[in-house]
C-alpha atoms as a PDB file:
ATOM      1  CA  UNK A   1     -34.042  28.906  71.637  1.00  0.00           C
ATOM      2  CA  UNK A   2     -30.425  27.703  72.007  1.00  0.00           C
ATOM      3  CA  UNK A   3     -27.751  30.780  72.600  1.00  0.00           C
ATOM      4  CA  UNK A   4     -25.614  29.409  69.582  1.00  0.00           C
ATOM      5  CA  UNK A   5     -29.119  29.852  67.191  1.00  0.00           C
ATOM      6  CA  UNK A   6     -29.654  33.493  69.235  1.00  0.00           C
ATOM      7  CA  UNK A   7     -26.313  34.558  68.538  1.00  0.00           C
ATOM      8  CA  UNK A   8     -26.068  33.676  64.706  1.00  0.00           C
ATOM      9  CA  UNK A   9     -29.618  35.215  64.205  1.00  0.00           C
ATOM     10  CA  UNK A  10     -28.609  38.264  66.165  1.00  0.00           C
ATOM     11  CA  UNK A  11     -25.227  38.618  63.806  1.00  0.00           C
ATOM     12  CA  UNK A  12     -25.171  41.609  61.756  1.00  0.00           C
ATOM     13  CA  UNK A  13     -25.379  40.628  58.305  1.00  0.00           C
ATOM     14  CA  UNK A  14     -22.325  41.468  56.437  1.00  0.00           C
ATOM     15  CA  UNK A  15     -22.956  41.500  53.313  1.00  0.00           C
ATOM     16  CA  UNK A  16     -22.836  44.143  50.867  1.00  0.00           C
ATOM     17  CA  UNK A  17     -25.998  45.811  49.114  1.00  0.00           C
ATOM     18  CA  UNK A  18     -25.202  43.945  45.811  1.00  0.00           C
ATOM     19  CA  UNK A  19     -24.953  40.605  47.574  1.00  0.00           C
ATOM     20  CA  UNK A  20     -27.256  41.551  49.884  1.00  0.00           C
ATOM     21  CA  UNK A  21     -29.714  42.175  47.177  1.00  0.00           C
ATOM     22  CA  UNK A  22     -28.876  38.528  45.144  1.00  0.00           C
ATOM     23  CA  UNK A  23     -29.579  36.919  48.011  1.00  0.00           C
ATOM     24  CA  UNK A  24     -26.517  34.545  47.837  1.00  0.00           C
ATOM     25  CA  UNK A  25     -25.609  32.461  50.143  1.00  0.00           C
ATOM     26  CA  UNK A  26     -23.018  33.175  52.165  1.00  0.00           C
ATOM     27  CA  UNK A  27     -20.664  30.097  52.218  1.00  0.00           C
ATOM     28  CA  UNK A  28     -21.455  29.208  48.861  1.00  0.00           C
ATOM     29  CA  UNK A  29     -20.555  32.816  47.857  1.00  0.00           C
ATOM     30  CA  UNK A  30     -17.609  32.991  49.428  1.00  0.00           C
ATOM     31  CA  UNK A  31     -16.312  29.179  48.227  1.00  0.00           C
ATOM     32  CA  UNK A  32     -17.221  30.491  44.466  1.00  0.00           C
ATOM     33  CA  UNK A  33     -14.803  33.610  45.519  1.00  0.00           C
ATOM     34  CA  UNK A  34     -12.330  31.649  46.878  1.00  0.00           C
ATOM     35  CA  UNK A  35     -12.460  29.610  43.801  1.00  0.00           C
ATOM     36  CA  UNK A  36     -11.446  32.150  41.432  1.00  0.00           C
ATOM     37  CA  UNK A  37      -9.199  34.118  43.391  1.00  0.00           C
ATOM     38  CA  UNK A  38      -6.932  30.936  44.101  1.00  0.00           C
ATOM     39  CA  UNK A  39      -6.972  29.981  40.323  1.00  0.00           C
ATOM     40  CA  UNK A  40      -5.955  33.746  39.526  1.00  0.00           C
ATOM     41  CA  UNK A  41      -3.438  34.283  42.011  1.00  0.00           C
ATOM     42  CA  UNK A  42      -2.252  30.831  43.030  1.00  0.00           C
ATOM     43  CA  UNK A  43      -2.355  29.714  46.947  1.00  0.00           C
ATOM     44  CA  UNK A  44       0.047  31.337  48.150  1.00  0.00           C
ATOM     45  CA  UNK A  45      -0.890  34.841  46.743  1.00  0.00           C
ATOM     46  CA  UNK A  46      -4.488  34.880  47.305  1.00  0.00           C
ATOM     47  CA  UNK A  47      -5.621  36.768  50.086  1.00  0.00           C
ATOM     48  CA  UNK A  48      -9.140  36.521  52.147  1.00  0.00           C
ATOM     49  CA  UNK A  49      -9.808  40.143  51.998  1.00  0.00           C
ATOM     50  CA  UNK A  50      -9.595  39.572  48.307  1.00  0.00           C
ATOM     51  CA  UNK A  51     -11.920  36.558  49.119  1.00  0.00           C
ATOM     52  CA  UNK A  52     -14.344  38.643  51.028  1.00  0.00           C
ATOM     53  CA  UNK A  53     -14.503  41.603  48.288  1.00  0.00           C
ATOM     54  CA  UNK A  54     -14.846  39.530  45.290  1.00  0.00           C
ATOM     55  CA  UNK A  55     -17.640  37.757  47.179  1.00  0.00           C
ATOM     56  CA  UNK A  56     -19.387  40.831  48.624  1.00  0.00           C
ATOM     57  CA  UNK A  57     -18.593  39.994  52.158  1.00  0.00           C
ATOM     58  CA  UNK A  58     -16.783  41.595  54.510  1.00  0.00           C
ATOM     59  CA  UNK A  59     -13.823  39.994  56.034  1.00  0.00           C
ATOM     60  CA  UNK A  60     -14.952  39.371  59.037  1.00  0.00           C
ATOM     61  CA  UNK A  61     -18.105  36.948  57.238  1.00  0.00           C
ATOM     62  CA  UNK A  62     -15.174  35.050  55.512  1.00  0.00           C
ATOM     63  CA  UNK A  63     -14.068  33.969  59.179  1.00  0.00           C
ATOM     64  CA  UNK A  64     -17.549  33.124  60.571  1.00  0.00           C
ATOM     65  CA  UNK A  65     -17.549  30.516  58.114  1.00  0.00           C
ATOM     66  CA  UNK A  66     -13.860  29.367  57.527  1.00  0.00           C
ATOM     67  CA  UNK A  67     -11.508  29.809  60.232  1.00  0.00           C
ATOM     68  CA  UNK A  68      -8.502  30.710  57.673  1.00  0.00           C
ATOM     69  CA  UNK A  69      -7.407  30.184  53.988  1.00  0.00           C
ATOM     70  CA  UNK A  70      -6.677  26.981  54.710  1.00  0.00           C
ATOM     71  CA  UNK A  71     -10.001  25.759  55.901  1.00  0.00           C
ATOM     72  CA  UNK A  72     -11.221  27.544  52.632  1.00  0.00           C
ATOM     73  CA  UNK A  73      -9.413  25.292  50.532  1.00  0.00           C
ATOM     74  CA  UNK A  74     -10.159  21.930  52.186  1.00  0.00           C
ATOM     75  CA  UNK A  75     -13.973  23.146  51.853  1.00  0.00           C
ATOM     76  CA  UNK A  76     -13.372  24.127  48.316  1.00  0.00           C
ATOM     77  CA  UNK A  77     -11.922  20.197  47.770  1.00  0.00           C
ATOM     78  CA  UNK A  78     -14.060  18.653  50.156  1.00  0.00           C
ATOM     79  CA  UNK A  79     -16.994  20.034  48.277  1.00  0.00           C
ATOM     80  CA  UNK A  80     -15.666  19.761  44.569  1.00  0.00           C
ATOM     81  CA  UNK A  81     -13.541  16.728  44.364  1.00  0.00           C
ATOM     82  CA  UNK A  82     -13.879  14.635  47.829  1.00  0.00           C
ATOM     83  CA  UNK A  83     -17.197  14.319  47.460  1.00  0.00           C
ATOM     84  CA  UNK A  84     -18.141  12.902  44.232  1.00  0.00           C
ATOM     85  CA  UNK A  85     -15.264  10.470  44.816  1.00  0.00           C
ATOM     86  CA  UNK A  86     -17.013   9.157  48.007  1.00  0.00           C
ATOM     87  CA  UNK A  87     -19.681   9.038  45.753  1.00  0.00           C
ATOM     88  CA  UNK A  88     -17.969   6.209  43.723  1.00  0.00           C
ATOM     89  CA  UNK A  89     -16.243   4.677  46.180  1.00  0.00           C
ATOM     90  CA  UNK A  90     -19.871   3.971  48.091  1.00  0.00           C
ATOM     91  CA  UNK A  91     -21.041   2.861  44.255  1.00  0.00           C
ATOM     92  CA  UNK A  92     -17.893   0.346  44.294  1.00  0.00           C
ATOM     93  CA  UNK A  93     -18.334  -1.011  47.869  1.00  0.00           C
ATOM     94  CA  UNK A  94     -22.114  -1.398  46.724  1.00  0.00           C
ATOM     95  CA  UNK A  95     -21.899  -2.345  43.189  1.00  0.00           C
ATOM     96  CA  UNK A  96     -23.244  -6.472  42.171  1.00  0.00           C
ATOM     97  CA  UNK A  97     -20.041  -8.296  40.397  1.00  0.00           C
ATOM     98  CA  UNK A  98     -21.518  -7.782  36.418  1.00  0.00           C
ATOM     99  CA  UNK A  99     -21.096  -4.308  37.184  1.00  0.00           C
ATOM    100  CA  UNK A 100     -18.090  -3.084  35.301  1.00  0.00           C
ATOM    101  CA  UNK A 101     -16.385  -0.174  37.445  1.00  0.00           C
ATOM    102  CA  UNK A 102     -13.876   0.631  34.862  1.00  0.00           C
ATOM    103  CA  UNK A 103     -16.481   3.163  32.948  1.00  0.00           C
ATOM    104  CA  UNK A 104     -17.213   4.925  35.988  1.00  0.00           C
ATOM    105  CA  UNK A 105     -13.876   5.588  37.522  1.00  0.00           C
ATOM    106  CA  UNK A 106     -13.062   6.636  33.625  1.00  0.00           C
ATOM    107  CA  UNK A 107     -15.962   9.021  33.966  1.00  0.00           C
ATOM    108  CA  UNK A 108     -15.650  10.049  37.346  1.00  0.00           C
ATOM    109  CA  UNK A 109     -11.317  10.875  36.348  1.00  0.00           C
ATOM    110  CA  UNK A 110     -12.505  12.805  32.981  1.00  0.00           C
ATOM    111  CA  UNK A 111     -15.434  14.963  34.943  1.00  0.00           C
ATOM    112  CA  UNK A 112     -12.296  16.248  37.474  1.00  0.00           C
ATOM    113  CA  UNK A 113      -9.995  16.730  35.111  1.00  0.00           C
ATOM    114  CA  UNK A 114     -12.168  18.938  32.881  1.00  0.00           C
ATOM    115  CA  UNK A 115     -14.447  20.632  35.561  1.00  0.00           C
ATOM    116  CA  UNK A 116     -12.220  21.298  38.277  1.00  0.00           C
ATOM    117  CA  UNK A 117      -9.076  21.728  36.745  1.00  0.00           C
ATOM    118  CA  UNK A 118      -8.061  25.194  38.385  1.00  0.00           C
ATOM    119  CA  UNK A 119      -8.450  23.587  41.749  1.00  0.00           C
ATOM    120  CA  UNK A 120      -6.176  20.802  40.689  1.00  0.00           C
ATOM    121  CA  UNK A 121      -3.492  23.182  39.638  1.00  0.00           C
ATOM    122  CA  UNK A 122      -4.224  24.833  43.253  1.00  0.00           C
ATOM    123  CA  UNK A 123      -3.672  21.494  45.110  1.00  0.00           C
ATOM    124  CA  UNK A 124      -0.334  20.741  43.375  1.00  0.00           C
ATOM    125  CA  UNK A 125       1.028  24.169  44.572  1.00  0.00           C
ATOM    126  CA  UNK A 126      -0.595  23.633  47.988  1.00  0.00           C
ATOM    127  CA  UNK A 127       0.879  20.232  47.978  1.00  0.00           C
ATOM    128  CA  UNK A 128       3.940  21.932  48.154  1.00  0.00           C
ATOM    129  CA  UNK A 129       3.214  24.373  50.812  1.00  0.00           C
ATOM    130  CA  UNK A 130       1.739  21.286  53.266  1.00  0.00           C
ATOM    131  CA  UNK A 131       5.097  19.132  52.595  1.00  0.00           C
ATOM    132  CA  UNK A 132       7.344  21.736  54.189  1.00  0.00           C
ATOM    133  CA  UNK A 133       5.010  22.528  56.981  1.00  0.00           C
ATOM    134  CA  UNK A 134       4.315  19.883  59.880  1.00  0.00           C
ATOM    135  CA  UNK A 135       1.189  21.640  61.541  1.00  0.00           C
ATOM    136  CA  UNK A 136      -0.492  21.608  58.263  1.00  0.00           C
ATOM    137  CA  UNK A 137       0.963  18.997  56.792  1.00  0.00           C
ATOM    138  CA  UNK A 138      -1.110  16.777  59.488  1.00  0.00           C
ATOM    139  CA  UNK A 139      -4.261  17.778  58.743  1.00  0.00           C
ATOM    140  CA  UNK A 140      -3.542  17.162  54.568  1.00  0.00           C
ATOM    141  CA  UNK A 141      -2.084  13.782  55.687  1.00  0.00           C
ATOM    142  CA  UNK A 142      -5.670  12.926  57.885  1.00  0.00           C
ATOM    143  CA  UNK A 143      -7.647  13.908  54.780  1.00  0.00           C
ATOM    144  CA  UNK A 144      -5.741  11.240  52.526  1.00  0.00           C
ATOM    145  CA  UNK A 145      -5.783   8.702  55.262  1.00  0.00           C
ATOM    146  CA  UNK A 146      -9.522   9.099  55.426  1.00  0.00           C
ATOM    147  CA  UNK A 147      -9.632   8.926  51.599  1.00  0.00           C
ATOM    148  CA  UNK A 148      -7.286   5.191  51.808  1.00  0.00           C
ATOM    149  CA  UNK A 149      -9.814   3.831  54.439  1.00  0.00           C
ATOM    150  CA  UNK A 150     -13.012   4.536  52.102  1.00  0.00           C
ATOM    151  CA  UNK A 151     -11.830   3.066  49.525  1.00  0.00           C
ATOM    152  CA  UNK A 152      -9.558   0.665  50.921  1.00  0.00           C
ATOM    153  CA  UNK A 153     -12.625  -1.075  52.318  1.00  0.00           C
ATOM    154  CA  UNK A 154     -14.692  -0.979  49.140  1.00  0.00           C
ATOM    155  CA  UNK A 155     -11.986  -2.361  47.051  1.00  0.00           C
ATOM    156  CA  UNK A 156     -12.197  -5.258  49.910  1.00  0.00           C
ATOM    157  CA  UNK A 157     -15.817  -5.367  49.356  1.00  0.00           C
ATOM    158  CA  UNK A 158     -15.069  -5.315  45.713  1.00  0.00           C
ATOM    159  CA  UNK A 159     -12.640  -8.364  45.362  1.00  0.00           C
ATOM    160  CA  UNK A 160     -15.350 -10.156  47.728  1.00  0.00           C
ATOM    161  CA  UNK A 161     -18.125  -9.735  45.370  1.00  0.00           C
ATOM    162  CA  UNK A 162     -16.245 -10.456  42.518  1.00  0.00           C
ATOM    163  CA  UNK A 163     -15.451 -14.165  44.333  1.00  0.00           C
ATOM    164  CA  UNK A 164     -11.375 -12.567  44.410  1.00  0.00           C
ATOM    165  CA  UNK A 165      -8.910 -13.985  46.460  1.00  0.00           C
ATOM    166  CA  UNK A 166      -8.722 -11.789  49.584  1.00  0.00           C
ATOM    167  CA  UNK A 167      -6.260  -9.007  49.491  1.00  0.00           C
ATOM    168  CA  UNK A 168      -2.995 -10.300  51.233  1.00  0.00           C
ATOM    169  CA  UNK A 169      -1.947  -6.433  52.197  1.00  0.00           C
ATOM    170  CA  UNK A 170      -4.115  -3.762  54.102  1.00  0.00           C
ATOM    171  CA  UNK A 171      -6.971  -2.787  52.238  1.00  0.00           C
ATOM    172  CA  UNK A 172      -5.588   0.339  53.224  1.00  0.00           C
ATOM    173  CA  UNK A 173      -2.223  -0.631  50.829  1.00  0.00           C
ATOM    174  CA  UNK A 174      -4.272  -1.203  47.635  1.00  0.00           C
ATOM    175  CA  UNK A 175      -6.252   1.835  48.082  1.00  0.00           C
ATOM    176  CA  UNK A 176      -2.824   4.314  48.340  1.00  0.00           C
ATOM    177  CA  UNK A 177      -2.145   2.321  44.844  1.00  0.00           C
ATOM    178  CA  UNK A 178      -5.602   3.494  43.593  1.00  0.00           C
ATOM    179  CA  UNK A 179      -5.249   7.114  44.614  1.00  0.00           C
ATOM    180  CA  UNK A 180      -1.084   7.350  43.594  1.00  0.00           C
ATOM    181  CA  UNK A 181      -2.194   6.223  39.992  1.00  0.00           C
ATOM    182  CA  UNK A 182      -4.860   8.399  39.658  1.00  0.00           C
ATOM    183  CA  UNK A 183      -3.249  11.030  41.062  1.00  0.00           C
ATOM    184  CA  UNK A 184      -0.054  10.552  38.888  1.00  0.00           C
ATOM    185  CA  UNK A 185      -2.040  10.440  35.753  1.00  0.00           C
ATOM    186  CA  UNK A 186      -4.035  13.652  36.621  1.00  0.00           C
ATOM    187  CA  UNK A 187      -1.145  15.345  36.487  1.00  0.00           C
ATOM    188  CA  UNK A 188       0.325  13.833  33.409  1.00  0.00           C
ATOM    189  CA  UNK A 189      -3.059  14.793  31.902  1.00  0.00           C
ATOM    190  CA  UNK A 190      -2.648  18.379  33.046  1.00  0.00           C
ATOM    191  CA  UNK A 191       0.747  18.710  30.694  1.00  0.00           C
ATOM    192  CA  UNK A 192       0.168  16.606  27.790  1.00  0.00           C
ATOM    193  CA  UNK A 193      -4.069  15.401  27.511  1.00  0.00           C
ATOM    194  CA  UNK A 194      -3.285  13.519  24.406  1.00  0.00           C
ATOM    195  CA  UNK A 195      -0.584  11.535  26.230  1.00  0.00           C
ATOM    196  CA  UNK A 196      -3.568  10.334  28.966  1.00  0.00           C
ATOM    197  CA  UNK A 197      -6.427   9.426  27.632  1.00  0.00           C
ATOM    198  CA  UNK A 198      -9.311   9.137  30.114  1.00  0.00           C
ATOM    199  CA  UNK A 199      -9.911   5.098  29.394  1.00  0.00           C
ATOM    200  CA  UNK A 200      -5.964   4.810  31.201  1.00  0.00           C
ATOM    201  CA  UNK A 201      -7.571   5.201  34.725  1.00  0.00           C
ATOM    202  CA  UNK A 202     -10.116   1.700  34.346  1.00  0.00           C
ATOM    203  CA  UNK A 203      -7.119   0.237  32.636  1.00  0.00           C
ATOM    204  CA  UNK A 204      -4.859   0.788  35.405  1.00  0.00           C
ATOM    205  CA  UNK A 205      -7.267  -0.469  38.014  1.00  0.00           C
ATOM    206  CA  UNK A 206      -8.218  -3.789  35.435  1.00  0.00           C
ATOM    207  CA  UNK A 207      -4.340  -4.056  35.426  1.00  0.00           C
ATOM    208  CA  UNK A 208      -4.058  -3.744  39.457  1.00  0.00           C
ATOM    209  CA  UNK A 209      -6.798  -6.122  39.767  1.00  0.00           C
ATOM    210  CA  UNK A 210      -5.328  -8.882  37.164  1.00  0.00           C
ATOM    211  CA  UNK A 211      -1.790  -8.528  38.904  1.00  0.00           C
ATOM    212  CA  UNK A 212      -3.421  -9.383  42.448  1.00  0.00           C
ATOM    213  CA  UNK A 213      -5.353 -12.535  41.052  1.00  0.00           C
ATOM    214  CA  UNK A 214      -2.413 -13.782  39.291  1.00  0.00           C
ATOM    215  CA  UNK A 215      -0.058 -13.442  41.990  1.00  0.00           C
ATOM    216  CA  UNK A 216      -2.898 -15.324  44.127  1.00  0.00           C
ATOM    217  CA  UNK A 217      -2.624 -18.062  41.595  1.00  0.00           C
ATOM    218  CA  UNK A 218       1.202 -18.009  41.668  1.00  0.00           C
ATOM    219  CA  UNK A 219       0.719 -18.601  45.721  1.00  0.00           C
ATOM    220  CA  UNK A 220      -1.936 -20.938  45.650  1.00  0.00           C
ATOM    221  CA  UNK A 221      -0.032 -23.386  42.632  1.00  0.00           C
ATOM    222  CA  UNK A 222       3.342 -22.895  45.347  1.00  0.00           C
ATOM    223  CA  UNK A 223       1.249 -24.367  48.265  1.00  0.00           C
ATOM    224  CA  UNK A 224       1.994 -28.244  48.645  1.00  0.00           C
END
């Protein structure tokens, strides 16, 4: 048996009687903790032990599975918002050209906004945190970046299967469009919901699509 396995099995388990007794599962547990305690007392405020208690875990189980807050909240948006998104991205890389996108990304913006709202509220104030702090600041920064790349090359895929004119920027370009609007309008939707209704985010993208065919035109009717 490998010493990593060995180890892990021959951990003492650190859960208390209650959570012992519900049989949770650890990380999820502890994400479901984390969840609450960062919508109660904001980022900044929340503490693991607080994690760990509301979970029924000791401290020291919140850092065999997360190495710090931090990693606690990229799990928490990995898991919650990250990946359904890479979910539709891989459905518009994929997706034949008489499938209309707009409804999805409309369902896929509504479902966030409505579902995971708290955590949204969480990542604008840890937004702020990341901004001010290089070290952590990087690793926010790689997340995006692998976000622009997904989808940057399905919206290439996209405009290919819709028999577009190539995409004159980086994929990578449109894709930072993509995510600024919906970001933008999440947050609009968090003040005002009447002022954003969900239908705006396939607008948007019918809108960013139209604007790159007709500039192709204006190029194409400029070539001799």
């Amino acid at each position: 048996m490998p010493s990593a396995t060995r180890n892990r099995r021959s951990r003492v388990d650190q859960r208390s009687r209650s959570a012992r007794a519900e049989g949770r599962d650890a990380r999820t547990a502890l994400l479901e903790a984390a969840l609450a305690v960062f919508a109660e007392r904001g980022y900044r405020d929340a503490s693991v032990d607080e994690v760990a208690e509301r979970a029924g875990y000791s401290k020291g189980a919140v850092y065999w599975h997360f190495s710090s807050k931090d990693d606690l909240f990229f799990a928490l948006w990995e898991e919650h918002v990250d990946r359904p998104w890479n979910e539709t991205i891989k459905l518009l890389e994929s997706a034949t050209s008489d499938h209309d996108m707009a409804p999805e990304a409309t369902r896929r913006f509504a479902e966030v906004i409505q579902v995971e709202r708290e955590l949204l509220l969480v990542d604008h104030e840890y937004w702020g945190q990341v901004v001010r702090d290089p070290k952590r600041r990087a690793r926010y920064a790689k997340r995006q970046a692998r976000m622009r790349a997904a989808l940057g090359k399905a919206i290439a895929a996209r405009m290919e299967h819709l028999g577009a004119p190539p995409l004159t920027e980086p994929p990578e370009h449109m894709a930072a469009i993509f995510i600024g609007v919906i970001s933008g309008l999440a947050r609009e939707k968090l003040i005002d919901s009447d002022a954003v209704p969900d239908h705006l985010v396939g607008d948007a993208f019918a809108l960013i699509y139209a604007g790159h065919l007709a500039r192709a035109q204006a190029r194409h009717a400029k070539t001799p």
